[in-house]
PDB file of N, CA and C in Angstrom:
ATOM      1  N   UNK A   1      76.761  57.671 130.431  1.00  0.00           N
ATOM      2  CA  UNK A   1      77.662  58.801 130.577  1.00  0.00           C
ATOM      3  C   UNK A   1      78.111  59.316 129.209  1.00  0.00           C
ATOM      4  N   UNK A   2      78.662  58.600 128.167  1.00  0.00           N
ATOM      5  CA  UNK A   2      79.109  58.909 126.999  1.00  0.00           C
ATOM      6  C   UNK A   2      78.184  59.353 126.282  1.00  0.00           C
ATOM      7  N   UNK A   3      76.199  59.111 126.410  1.00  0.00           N
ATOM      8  CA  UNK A   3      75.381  60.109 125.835  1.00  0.00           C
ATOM      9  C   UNK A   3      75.274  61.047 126.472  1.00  0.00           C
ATOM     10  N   UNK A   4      75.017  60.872 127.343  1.00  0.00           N
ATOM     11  CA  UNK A   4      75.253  62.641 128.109  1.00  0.00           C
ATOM     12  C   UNK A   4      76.016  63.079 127.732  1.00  0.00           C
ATOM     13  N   UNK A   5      77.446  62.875 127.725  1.00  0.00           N
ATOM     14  CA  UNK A   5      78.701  63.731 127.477  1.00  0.00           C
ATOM     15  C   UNK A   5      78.356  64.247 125.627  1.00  0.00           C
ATOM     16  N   UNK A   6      77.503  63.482 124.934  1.00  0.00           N
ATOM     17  CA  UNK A   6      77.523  63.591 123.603  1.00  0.00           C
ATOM     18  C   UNK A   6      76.255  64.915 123.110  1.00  0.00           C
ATOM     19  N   UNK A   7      75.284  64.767 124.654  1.00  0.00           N
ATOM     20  CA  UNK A   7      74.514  65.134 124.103  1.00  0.00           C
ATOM     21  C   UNK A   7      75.115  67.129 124.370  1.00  0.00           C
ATOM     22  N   UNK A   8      75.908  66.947 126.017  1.00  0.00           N
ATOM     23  CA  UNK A   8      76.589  68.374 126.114  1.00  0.00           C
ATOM     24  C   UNK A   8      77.226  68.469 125.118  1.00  0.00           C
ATOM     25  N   UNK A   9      77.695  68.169 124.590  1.00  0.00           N
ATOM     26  CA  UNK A   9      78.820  68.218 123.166  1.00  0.00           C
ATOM     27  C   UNK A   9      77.816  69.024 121.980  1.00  0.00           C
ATOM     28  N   UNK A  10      76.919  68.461 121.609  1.00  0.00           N
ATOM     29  CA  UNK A  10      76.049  68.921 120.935  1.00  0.00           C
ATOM     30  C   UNK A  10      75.218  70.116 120.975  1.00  0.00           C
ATOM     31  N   UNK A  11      75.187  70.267 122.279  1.00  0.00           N
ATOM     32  CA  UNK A  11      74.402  71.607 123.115  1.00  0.00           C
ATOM     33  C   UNK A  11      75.486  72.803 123.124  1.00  0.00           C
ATOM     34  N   UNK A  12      76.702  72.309 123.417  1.00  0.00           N
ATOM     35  CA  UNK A  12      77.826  73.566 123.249  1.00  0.00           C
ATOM     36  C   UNK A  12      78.195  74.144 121.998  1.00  0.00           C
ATOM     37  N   UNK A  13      77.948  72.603 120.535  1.00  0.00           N
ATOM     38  CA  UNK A  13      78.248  73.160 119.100  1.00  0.00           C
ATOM     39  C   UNK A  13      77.404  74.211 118.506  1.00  0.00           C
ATOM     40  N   UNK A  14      75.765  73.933 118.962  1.00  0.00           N
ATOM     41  CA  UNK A  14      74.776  74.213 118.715  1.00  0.00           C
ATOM     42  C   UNK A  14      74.693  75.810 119.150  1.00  0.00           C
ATOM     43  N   UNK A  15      75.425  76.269 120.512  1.00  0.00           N
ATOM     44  CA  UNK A  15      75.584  77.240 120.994  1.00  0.00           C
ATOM     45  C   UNK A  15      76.672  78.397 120.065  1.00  0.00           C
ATOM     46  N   UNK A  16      77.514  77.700 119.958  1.00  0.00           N
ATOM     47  CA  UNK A  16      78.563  78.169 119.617  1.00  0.00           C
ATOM     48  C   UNK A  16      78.116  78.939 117.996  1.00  0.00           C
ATOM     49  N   UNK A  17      77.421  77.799 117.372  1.00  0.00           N
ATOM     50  CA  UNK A  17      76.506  78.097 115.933  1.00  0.00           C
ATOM     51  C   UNK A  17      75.817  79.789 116.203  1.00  0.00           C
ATOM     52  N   UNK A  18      74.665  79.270 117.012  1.00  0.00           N
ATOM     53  CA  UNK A  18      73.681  80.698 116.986  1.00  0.00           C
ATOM     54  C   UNK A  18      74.674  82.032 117.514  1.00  0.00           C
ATOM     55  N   UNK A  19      75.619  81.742 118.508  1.00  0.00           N
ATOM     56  CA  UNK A  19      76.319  82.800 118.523  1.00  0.00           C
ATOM     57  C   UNK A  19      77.329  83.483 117.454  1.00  0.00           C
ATOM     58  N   UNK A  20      78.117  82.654 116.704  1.00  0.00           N
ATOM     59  CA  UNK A  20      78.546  83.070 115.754  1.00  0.00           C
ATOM     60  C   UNK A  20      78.304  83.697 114.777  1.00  0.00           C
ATOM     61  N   UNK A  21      76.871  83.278 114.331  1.00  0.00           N
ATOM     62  CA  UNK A  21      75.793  83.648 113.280  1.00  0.00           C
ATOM     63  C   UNK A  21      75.889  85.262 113.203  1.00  0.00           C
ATOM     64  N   UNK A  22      75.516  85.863 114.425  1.00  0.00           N
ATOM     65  CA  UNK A  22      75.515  86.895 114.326  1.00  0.00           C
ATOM     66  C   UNK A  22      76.516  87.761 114.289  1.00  0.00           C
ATOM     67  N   UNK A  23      77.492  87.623 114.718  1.00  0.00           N
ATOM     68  CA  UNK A  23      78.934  88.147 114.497  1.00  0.00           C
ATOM     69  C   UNK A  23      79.017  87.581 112.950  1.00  0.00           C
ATOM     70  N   UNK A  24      78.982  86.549 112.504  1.00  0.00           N
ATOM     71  CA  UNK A  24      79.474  86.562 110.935  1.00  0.00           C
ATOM     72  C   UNK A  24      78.371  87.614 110.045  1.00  0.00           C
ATOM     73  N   UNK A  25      76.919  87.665 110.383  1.00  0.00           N
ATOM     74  CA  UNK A  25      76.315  88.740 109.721  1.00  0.00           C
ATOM     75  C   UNK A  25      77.215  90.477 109.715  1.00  0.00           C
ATOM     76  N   UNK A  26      77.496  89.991 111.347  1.00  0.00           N
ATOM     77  CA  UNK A  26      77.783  91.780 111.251  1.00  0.00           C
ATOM     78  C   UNK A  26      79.040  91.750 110.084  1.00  0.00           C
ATOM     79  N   UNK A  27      79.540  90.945 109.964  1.00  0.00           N
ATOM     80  CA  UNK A  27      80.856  91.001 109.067  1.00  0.00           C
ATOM     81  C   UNK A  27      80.790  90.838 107.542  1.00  0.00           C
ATOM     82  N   UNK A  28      79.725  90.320 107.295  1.00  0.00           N
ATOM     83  CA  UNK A  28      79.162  90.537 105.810  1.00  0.00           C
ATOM     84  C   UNK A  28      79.015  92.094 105.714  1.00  0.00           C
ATOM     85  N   UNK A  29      78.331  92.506 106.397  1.00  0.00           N
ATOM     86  CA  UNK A  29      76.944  94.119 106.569  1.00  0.00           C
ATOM     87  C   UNK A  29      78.807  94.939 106.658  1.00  0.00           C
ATOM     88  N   UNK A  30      79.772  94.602 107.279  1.00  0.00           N
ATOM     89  CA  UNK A  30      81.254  95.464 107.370  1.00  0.00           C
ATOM     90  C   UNK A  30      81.809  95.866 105.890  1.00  0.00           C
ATOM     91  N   UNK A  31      81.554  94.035 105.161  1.00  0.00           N
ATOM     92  CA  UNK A  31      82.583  93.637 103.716  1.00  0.00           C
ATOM     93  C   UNK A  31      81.550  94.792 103.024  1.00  0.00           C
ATOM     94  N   UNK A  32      80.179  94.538 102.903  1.00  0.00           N
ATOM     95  CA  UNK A  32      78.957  95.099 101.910  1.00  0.00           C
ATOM     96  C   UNK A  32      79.584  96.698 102.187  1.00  0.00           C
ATOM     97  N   UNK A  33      79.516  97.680 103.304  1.00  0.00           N
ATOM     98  CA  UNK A  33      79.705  99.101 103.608  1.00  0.00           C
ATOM     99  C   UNK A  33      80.759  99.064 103.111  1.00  0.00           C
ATOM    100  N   UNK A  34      82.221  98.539 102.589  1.00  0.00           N
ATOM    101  CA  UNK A  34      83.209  99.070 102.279  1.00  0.00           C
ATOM    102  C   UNK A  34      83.099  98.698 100.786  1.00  0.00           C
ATOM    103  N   UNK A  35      82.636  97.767 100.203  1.00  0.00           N
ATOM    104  CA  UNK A  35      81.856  97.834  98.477  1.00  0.00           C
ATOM    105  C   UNK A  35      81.539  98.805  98.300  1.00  0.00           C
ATOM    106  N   UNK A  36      80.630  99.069  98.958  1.00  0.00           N
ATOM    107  CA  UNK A  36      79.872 100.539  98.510  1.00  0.00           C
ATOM    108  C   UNK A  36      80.889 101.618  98.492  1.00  0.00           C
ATOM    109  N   UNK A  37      81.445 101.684  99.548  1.00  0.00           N
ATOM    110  CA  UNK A  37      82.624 102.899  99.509  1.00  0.00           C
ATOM    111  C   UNK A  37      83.353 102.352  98.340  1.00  0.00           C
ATOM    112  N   UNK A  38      83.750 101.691  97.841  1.00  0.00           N
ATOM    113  CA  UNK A  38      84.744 101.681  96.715  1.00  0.00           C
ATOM    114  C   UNK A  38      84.283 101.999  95.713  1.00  0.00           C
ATOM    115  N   UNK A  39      82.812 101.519  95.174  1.00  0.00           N
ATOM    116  CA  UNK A  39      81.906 101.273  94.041  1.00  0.00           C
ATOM    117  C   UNK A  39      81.685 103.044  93.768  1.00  0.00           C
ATOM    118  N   UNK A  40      81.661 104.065  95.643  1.00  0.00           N
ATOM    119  CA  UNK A  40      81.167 105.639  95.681  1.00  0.00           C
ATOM    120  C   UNK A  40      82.806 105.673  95.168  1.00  0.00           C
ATOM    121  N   UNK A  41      84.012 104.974  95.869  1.00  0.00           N
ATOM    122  CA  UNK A  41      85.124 106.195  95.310  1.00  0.00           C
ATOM    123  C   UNK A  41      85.212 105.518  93.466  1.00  0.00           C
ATOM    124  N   UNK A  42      85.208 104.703  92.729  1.00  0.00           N
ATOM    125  CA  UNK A  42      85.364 104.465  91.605  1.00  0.00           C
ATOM    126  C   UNK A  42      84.447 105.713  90.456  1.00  0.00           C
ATOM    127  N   UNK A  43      83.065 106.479  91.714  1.00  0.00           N
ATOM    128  CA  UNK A  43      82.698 107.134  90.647  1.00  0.00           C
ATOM    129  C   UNK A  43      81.672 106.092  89.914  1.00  0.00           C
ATOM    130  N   UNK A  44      81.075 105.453  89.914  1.00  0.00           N
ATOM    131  CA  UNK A  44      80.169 104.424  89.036  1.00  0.00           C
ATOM    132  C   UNK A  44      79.178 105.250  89.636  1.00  0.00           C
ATOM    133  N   UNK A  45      78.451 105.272  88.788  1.00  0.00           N
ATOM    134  CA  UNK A  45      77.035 105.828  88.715  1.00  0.00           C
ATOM    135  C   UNK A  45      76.160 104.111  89.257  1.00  0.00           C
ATOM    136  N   UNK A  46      75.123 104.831  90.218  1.00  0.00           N
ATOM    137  CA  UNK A  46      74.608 103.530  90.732  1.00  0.00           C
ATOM    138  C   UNK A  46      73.136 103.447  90.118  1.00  0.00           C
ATOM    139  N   UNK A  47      73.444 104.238  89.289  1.00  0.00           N
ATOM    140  CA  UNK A  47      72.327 103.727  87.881  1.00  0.00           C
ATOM    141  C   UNK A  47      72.007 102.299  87.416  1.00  0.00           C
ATOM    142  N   UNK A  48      73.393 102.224  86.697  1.00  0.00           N
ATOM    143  CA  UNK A  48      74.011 101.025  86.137  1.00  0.00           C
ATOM    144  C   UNK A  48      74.266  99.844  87.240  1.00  0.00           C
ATOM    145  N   UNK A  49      73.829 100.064  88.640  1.00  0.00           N
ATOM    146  CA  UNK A  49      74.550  98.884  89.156  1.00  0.00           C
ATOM    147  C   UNK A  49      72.485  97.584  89.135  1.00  0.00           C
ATOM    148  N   UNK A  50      72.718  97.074  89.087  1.00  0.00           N
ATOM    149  CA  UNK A  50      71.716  95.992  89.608  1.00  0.00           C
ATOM    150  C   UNK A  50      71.574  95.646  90.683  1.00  0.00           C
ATOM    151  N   UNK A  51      72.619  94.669  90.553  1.00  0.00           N
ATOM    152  CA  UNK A  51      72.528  93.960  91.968  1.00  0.00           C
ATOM    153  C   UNK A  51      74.235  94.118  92.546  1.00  0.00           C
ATOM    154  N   UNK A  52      74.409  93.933  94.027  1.00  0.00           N
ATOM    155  CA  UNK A  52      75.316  93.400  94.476  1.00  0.00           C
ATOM    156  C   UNK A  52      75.675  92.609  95.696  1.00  0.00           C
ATOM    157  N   UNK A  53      76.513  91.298  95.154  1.00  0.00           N
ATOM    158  CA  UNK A  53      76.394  90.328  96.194  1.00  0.00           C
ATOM    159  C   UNK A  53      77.610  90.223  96.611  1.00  0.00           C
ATOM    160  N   UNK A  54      77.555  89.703  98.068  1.00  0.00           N
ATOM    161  CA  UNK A  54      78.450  89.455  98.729  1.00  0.00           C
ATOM    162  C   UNK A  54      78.645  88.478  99.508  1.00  0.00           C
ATOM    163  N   UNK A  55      79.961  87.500  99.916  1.00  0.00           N
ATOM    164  CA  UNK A  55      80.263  86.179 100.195  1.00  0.00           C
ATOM    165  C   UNK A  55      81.432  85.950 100.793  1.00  0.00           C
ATOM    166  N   UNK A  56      81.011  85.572 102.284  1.00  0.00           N
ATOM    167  CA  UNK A  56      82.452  84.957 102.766  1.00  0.00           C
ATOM    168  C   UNK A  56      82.828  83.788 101.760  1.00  0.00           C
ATOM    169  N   UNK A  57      84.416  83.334 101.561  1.00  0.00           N
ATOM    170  CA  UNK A  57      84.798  82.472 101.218  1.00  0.00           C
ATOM    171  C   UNK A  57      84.872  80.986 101.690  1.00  0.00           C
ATOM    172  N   UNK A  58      84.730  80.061 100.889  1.00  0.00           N
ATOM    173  CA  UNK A  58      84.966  78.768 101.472  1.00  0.00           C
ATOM    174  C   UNK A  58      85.961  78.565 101.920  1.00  0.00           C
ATOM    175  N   UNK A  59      87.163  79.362 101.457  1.00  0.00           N
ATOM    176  CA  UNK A  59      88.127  78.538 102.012  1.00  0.00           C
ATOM    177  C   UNK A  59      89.036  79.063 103.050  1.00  0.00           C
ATOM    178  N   UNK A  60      88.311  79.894 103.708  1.00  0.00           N
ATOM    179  CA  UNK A  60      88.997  79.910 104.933  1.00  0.00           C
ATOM    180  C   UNK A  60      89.664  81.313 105.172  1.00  0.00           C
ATOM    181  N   UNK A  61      89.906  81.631 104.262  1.00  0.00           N
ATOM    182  CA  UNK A  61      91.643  82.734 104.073  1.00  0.00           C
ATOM    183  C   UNK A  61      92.662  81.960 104.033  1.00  0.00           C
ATOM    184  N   UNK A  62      93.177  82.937 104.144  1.00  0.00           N
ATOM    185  CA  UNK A  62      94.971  82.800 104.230  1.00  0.00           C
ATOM    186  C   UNK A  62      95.482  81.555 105.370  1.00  0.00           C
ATOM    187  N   UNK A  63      94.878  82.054 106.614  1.00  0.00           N
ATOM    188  CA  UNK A  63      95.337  80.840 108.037  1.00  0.00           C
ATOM    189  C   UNK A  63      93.742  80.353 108.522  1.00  0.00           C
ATOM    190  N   UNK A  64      94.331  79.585 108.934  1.00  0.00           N
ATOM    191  CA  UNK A  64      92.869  78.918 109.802  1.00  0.00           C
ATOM    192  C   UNK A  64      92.127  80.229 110.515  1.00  0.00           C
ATOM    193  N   UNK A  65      91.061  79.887 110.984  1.00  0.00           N
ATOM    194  CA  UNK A  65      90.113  81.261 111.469  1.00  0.00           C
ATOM    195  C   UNK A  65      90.202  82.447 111.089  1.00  0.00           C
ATOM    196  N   UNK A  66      90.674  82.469 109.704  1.00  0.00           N
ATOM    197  CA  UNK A  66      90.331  84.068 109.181  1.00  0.00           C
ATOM    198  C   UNK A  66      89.764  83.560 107.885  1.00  0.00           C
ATOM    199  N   UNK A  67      88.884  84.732 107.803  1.00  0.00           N
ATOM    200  CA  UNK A  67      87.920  84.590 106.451  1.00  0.00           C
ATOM    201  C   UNK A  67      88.736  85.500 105.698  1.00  0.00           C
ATOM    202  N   UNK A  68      88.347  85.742 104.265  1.00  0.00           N
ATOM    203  CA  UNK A  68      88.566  86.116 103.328  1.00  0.00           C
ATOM    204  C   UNK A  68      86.919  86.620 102.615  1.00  0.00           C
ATOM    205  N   UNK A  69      86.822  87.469 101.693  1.00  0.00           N
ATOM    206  CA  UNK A  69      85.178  87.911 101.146  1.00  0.00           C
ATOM    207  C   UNK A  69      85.452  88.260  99.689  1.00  0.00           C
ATOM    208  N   UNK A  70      84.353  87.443  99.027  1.00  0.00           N
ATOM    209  CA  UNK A  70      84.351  87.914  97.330  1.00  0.00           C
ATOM    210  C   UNK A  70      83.162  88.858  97.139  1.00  0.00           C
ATOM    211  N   UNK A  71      83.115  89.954  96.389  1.00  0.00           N
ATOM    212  CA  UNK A  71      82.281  91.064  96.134  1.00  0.00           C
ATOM    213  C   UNK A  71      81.813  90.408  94.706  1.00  0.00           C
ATOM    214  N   UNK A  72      80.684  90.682  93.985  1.00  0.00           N
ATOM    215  CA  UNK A  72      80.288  90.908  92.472  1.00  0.00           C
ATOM    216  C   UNK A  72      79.226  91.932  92.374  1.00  0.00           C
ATOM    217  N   UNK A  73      79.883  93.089  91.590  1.00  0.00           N
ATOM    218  CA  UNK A  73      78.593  93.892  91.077  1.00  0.00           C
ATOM    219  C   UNK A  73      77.826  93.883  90.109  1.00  0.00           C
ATOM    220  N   UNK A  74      76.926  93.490  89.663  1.00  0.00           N
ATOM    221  CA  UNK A  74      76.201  92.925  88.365  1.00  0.00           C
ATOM    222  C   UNK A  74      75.712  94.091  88.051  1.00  0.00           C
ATOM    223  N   UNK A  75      76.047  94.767  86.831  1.00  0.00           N
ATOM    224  CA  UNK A  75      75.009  95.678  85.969  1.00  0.00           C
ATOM    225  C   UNK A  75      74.447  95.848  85.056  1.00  0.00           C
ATOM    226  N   UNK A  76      73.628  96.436  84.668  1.00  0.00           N
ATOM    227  CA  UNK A  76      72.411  96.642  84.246  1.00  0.00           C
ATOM    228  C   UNK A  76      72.674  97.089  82.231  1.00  0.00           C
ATOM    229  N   UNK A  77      73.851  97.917  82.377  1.00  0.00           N
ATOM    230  CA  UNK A  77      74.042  97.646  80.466  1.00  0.00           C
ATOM    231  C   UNK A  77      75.346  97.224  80.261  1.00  0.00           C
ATOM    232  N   UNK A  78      75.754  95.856  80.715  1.00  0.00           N
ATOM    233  CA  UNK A  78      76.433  95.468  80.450  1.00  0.00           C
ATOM    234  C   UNK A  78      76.698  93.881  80.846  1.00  0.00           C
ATOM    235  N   UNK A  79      77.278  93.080  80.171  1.00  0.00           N
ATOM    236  CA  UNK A  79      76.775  91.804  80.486  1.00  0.00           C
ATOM    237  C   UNK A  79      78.858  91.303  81.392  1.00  0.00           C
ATOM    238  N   UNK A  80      78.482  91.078  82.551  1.00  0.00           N
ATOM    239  CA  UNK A  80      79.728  90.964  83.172  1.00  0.00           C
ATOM    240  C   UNK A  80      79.459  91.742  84.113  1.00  0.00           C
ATOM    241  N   UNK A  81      80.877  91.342  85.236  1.00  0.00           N
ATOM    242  CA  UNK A  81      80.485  92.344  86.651  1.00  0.00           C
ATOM    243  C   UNK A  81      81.836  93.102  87.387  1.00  0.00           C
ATOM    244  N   UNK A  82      82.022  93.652  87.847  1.00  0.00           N
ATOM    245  CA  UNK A  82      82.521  94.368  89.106  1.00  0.00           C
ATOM    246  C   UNK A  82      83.472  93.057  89.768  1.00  0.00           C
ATOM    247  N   UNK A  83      84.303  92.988  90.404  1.00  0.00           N
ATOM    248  CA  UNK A  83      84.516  91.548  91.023  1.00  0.00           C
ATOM    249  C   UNK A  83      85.920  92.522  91.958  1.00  0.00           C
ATOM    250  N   UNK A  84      85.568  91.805  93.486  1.00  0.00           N
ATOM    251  CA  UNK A  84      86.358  92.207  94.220  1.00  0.00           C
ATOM    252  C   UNK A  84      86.563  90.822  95.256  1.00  0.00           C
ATOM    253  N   UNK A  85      87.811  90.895  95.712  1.00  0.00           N
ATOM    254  CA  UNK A  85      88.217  89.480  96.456  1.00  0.00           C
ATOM    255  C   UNK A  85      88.802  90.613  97.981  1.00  0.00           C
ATOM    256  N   UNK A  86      88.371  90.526  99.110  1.00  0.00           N
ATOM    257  CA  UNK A  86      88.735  91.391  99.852  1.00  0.00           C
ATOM    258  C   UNK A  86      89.126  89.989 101.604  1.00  0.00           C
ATOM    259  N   UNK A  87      90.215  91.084 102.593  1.00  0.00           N
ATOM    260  CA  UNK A  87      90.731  90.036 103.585  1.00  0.00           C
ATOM    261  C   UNK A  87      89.409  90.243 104.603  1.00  0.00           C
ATOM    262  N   UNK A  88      89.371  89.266 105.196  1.00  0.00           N
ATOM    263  CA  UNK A  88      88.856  89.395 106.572  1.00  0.00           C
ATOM    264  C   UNK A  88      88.578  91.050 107.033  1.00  0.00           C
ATOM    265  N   UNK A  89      89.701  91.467 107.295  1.00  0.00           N
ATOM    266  CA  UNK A  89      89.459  93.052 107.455  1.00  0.00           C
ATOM    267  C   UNK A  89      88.995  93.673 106.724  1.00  0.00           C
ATOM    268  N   UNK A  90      88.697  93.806 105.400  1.00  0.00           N
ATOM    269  CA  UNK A  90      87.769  94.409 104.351  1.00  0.00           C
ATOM    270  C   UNK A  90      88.775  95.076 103.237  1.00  0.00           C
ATOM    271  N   UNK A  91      89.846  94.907 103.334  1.00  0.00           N
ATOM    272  CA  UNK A  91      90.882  95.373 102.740  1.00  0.00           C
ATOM    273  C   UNK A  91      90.957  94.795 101.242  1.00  0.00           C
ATOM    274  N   UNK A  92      90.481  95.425 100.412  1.00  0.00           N
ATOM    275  CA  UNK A  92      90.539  94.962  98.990  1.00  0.00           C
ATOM    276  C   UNK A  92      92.181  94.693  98.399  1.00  0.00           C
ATOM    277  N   UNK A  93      92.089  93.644  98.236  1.00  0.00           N
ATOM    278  CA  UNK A  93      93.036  92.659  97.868  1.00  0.00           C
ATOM    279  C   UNK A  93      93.321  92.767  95.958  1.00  0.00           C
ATOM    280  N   UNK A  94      92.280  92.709  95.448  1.00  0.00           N
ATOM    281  CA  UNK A  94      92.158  92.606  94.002  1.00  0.00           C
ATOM    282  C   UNK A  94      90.074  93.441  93.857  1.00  0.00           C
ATOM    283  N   UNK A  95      90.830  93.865  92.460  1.00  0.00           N
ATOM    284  CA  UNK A  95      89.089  94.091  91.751  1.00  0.00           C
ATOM    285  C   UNK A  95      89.890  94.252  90.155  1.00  0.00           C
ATOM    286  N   UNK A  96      88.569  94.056  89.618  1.00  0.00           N
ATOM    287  CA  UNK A  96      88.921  93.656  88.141  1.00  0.00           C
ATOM    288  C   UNK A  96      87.153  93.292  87.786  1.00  0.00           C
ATOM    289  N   UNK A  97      87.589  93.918  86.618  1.00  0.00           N
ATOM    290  CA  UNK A  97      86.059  93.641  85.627  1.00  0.00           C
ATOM    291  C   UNK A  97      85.950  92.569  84.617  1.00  0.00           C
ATOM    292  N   UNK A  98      84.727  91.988  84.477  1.00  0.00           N
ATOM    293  CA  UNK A  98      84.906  91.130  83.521  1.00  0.00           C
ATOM    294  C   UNK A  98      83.621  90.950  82.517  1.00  0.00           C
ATOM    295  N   UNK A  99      83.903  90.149  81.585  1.00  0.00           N
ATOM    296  CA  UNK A  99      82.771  90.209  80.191  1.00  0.00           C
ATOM    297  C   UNK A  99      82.953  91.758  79.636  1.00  0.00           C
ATOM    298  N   UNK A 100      82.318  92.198  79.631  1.00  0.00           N
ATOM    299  CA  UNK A 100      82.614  93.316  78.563  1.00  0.00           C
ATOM    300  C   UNK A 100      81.976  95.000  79.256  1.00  0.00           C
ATOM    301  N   UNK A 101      81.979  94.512  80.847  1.00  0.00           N
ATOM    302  CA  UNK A 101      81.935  95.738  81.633  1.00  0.00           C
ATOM    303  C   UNK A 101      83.086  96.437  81.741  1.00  0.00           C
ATOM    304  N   UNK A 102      83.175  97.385  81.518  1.00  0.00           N
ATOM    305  CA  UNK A 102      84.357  98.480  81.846  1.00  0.00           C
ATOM    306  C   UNK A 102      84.141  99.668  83.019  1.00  0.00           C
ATOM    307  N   UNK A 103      85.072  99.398  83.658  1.00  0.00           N
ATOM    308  CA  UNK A 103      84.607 100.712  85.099  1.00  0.00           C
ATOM    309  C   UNK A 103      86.350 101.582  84.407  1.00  0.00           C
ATOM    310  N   UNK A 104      86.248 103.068  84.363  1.00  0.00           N
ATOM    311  CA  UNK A 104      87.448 103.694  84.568  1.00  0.00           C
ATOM    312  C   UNK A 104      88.557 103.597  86.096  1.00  0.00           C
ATOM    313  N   UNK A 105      90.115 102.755  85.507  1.00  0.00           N
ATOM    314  CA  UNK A 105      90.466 103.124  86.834  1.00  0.00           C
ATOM    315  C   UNK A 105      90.487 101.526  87.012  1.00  0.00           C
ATOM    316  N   UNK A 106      89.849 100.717  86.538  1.00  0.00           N
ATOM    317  CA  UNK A 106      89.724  99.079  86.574  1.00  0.00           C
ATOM    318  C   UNK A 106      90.191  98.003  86.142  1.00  0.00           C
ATOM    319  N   UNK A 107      91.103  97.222  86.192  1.00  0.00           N
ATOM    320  CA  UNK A 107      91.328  96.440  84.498  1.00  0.00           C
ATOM    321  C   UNK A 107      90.616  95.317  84.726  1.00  0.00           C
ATOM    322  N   UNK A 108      90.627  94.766  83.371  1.00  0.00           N
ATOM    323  CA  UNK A 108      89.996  93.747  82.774  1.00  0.00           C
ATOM    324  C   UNK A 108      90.348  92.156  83.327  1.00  0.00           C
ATOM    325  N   UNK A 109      90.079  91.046  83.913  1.00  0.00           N
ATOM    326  CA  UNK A 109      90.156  90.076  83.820  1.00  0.00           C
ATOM    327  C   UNK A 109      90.175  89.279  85.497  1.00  0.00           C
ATOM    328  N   UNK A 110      91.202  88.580  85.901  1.00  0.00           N
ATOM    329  CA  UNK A 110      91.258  88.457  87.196  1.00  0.00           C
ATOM    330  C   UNK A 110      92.840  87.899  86.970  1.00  0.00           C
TER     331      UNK A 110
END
Protein backbone atom coordinates (compact mmCIF):
# COMPACT_ATOMS: atom_id res chain seq x y z
CA UNK A 1 0.00 0.00 0.00
CA UNK A 2 2.68 2.60 0.99
CA UNK A 3 4.30 1.91 -2.70
CA UNK A 4 1.36 2.45 -4.33
CA UNK A 5 0.50 5.41 -2.33
CA UNK A 6 4.29 6.53 -3.25
CA UNK A 7 4.11 5.67 -6.55
CA UNK A 8 0.50 8.04 -6.91
CA UNK A 9 2.50 10.60 -5.13
CA UNK A 10 4.98 10.61 -7.78
CA UNK A 11 2.50 10.46 -10.70
CA UNK A 12 0.64 13.63 -9.25
CA UNK A 13 4.31 15.59 -8.75
CA UNK A 14 5.23 14.56 -12.13
CA UNK A 15 1.83 15.96 -13.34
CA UNK A 16 1.82 18.91 -11.63
CA UNK A 17 5.66 19.50 -13.27
CA UNK A 18 4.54 19.18 -17.07
CA UNK A 19 1.62 21.33 -16.30
CA UNK A 20 3.30 24.08 -14.78
CA UNK A 21 6.04 24.14 -17.35
CA UNK A 22 3.94 25.68 -19.57
CA UNK A 23 2.32 28.34 -17.68
CA UNK A 24 5.90 29.29 -16.34
CA UNK A 25 7.03 29.60 -20.19
CA UNK A 26 4.08 31.73 -20.92
CA UNK A 27 5.42 33.96 -18.08
CA UNK A 28 8.94 34.28 -19.18
CA UNK A 29 7.52 35.11 -23.13
CA UNK A 30 5.06 38.03 -20.59
CA UNK A 31 8.58 39.29 -18.49
CA UNK A 32 10.64 39.14 -22.27
CA UNK A 33 7.38 41.45 -24.15
CA UNK A 34 7.55 44.01 -21.42
CA UNK A 35 11.75 44.26 -21.79
CA UNK A 36 11.24 44.97 -25.03
CA UNK A 37 8.66 47.62 -24.33
CA UNK A 38 10.97 49.32 -21.97
CA UNK A 39 14.28 48.76 -23.99
CA UNK A 40 11.37 50.51 -27.26
CA UNK A 41 10.34 53.26 -24.53
CA UNK A 42 14.18 54.01 -23.34
CA UNK A 43 14.75 54.80 -27.11
CA UNK A 44 17.94 52.34 -27.42
CA UNK A 45 18.58 51.71 -30.75
CA UNK A 46 18.40 47.83 -31.17
CA UNK A 47 21.48 48.07 -33.13
CA UNK A 48 23.57 48.02 -30.16
CA UNK A 49 21.60 45.41 -28.34
CA UNK A 50 23.14 41.66 -28.74
CA UNK A 51 21.63 39.60 -26.78
CA UNK A 52 18.85 39.55 -24.21
CA UNK A 53 18.23 37.24 -21.41
CA UNK A 54 15.76 36.57 -19.21
CA UNK A 55 15.23 34.65 -15.71
CA UNK A 56 12.82 33.80 -13.19
CA UNK A 57 14.47 34.16 -9.84
CA UNK A 58 15.64 31.62 -7.38
CA UNK A 59 14.34 32.96 -4.76
CA UNK A 60 11.00 32.97 -4.88
CA UNK A 61 9.90 36.76 -4.60
CA UNK A 62 8.78 38.58 -2.04
CA UNK A 63 6.10 35.62 -0.45
CA UNK A 64 6.01 32.10 -1.14
CA UNK A 65 4.44 31.35 -4.72
CA UNK A 66 5.29 34.47 -6.35
CA UNK A 67 8.17 34.81 -8.61
CA UNK A 68 10.12 37.70 -9.13
CA UNK A 69 12.31 38.09 -12.94
CA UNK A 70 15.89 39.48 -13.67
CA UNK A 71 16.31 41.04 -17.28
CA UNK A 72 20.15 41.59 -18.81
CA UNK A 73 20.70 43.35 -22.03
CA UNK A 74 24.13 42.67 -23.35
CA UNK A 75 25.51 45.03 -26.05
CA UNK A 76 27.39 45.07 -28.71
CA UNK A 77 29.84 48.48 -28.15
CA UNK A 78 30.01 48.34 -24.92
CA UNK A 79 31.30 46.03 -22.36
CA UNK A 80 28.43 45.81 -19.48
CA UNK A 81 24.63 45.48 -19.68
CA UNK A 82 21.11 46.80 -19.30
CA UNK A 83 19.95 45.07 -15.94
CA UNK A 84 16.37 45.00 -14.85
CA UNK A 85 14.93 43.11 -11.65
CA UNK A 86 11.07 43.05 -12.36
CA UNK A 87 7.75 41.44 -9.88
CA UNK A 88 5.93 38.52 -10.88
CA UNK A 89 3.56 40.91 -12.68
CA UNK A 90 6.24 42.39 -14.91
CA UNK A 91 6.38 45.55 -13.12
CA UNK A 92 9.92 46.89 -13.21
CA UNK A 93 11.08 47.25 -9.84
CA UNK A 94 14.74 48.60 -10.57
CA UNK A 95 17.01 48.98 -13.94
CA UNK A 96 20.39 50.34 -13.88
CA UNK A 97 23.42 49.95 -16.16
CA UNK A 98 26.57 48.63 -15.53
CA UNK A 99 30.46 48.42 -16.69
CA UNK A 100 30.72 51.23 -18.79
CA UNK A 101 27.29 51.01 -20.77
CA UNK A 102 25.34 54.11 -20.59
CA UNK A 103 21.56 54.19 -21.72
CA UNK A 104 20.05 58.04 -21.38
CA UNK A 105 17.42 58.24 -18.62
CA UNK A 106 19.43 55.21 -16.67
CA UNK A 107 21.81 55.32 -13.82
CA UNK A 108 24.75 53.59 -13.21
CA UNK A 109 25.21 50.68 -10.77
CA UNK A 110 22.57 48.57 -8.83
Amino acid sequence: MIRRLGSATAAVLMLATVLAAPAEARRIDEVRAKVHAVIDDLGIDRSRIRQVFVAADDDGGEAPGTLSYSAWIAFSDCTGNLAMHLSGTTAVRTIYTTGDCAVPGVSRGG
